[in-house]
N, C-alpha and C. Protein backbone atom coordinates (compact mmCIF):
# COMPACT_ATOMS: atom_id res chain seq x y z
N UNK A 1 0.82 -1.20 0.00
CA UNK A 1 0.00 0.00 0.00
C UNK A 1 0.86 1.26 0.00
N UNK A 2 0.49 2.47 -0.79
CA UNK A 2 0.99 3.50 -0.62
C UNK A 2 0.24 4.60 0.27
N UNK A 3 0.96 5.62 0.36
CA UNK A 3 0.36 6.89 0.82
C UNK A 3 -0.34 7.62 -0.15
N UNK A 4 -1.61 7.91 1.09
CA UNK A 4 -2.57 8.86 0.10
C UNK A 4 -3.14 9.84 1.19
N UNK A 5 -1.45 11.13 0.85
CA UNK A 5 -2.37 12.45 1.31
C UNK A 5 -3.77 12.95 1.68
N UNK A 6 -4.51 13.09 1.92
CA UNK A 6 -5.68 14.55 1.33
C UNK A 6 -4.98 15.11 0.50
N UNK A 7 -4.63 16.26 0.64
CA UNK A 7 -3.24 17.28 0.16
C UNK A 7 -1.88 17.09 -0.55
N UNK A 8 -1.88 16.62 -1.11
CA UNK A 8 -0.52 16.28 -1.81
C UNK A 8 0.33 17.46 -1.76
N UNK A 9 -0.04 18.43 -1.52
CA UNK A 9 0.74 19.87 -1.62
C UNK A 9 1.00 20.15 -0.11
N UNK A 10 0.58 19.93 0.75
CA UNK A 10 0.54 20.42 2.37
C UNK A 10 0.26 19.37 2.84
N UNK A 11 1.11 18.57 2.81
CA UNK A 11 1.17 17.12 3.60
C UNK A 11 1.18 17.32 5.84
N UNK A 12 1.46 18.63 5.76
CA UNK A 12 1.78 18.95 7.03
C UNK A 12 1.24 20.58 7.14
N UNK A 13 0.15 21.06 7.89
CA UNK A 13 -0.24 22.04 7.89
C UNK A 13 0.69 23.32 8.46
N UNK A 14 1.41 23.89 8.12
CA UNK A 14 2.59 25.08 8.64
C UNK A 14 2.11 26.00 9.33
N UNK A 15 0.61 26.14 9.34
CA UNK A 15 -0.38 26.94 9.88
C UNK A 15 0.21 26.96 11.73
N UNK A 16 -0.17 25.63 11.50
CA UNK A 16 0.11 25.09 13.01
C UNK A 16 1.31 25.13 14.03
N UNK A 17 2.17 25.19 13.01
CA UNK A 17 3.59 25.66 13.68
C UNK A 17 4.03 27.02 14.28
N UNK A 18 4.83 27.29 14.92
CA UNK A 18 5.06 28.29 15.78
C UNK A 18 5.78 29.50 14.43
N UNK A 19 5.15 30.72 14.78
CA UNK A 19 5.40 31.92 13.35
C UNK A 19 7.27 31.66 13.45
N UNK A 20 8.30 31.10 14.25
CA UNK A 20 9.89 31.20 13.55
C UNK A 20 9.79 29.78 13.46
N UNK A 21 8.62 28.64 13.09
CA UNK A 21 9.55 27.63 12.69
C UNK A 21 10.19 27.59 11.08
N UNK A 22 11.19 26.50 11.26
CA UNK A 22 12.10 26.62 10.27
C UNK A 22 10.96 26.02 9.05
N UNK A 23 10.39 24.93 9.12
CA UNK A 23 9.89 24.28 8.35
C UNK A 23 8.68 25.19 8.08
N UNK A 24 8.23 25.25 6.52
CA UNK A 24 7.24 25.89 6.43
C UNK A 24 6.40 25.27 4.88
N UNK A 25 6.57 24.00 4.89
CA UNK A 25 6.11 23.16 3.72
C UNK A 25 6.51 21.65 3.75
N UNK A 26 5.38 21.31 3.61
CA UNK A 26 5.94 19.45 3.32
C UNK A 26 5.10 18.86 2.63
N UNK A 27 5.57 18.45 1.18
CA UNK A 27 4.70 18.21 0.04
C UNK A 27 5.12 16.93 0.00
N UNK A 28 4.00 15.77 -0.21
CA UNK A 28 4.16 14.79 -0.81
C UNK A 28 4.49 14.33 -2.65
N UNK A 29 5.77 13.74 -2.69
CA UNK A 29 6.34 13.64 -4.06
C UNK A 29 5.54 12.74 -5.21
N UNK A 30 5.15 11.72 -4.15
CA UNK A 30 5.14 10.22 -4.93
C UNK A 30 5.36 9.07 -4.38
N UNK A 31 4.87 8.18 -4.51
CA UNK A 31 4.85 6.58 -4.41
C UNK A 31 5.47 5.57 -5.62
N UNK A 32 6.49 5.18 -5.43
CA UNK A 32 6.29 3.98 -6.31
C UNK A 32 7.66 2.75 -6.56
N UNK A 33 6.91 1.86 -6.68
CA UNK A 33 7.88 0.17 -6.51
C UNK A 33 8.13 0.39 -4.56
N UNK A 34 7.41 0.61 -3.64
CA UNK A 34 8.30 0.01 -2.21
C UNK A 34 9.01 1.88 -1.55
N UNK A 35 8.62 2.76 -2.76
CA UNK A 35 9.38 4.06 -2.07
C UNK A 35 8.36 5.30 -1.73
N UNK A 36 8.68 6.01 -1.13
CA UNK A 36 7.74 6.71 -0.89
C UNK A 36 8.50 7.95 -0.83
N UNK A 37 8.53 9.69 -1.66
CA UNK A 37 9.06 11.25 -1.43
C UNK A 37 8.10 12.08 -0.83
N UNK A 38 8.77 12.77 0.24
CA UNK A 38 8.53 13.66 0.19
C UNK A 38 9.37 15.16 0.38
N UNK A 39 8.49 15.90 0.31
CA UNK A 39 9.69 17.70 -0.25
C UNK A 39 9.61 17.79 1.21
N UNK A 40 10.88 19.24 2.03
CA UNK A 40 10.17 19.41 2.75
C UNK A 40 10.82 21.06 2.53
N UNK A 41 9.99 21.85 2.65
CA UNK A 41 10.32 23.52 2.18
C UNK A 41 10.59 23.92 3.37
N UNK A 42 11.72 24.73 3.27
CA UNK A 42 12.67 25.41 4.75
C UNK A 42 12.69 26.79 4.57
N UNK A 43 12.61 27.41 5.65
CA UNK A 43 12.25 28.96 5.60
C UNK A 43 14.06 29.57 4.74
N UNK A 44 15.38 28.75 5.08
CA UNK A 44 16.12 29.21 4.75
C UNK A 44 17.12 27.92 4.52
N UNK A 45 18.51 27.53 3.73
CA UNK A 45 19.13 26.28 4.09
C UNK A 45 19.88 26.38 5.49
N UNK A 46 19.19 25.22 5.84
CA UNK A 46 20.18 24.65 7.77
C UNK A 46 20.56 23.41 7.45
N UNK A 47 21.14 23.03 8.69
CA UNK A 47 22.20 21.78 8.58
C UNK A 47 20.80 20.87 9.07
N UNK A 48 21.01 19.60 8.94
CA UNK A 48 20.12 18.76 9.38
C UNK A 48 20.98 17.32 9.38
N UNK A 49 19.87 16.51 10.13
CA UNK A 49 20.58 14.86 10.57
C UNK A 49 19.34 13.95 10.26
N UNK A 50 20.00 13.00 9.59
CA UNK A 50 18.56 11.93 9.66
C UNK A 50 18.72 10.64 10.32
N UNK A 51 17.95 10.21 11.27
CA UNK A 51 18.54 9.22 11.62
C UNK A 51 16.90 8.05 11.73
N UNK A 52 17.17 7.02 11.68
CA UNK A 52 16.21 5.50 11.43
C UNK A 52 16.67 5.07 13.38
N UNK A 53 15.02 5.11 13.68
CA UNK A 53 15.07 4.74 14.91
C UNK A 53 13.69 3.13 14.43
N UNK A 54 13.95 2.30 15.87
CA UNK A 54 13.25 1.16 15.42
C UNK A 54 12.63 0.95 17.21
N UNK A 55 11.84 1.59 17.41
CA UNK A 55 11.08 1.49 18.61
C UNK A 55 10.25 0.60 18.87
N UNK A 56 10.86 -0.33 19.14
CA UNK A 56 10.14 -1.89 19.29
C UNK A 56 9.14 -2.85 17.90
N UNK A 57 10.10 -2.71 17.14
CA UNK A 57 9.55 -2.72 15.85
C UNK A 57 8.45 -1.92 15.18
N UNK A 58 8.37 -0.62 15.73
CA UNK A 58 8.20 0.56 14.85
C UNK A 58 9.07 1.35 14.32
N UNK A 59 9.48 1.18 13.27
CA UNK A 59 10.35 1.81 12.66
C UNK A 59 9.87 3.05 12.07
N UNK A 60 10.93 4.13 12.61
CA UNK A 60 10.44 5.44 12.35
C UNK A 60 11.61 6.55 11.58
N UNK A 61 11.18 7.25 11.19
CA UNK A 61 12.21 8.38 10.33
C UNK A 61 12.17 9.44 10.99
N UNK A 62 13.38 10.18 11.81
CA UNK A 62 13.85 11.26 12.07
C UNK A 62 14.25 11.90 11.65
N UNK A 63 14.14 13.64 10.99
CA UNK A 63 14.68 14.49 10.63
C UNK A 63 15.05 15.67 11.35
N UNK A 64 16.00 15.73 12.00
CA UNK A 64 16.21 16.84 12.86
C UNK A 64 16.71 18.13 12.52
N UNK A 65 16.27 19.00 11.94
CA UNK A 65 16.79 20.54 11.37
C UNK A 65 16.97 21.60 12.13
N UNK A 66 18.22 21.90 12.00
CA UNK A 66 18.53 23.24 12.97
C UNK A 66 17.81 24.43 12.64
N UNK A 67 17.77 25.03 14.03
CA UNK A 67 16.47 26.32 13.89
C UNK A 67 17.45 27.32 14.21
């Protein structure tokens, strides 16, 4: 199964975020063969880290971006 937005354009409402967060867009790319994109629009370029955590066999994606 893939992902299916509402929104393919505002996968993440920015509304909601605090007026200096960094992040201010997250668009879904696409699905396909097992992969899944998405964008994520930054108020400016920062350094960032990604790291794959596996919380009791939930495996999850971290993106941590400096503010």
């Amino acid at each position: 199964p893939t992902y299916q937005p509402a929104n393919k354009a505002e996968v993440l409402d920015a509304a909601t975020l605090t007026p200096l967060a960094v992040v201010k867009q997250v668009a879904f790319a696409g699905s396909f063969e097992g992969m899944t994109t998405f964008g994520i629009g930054l108020s400016a370029q920062k350094p960032f880290l990604v790291t794959f955590l596996d919380d009791g066999g939930k495996p999850r994606l971290v993106i941590d971006i400096a503010h």
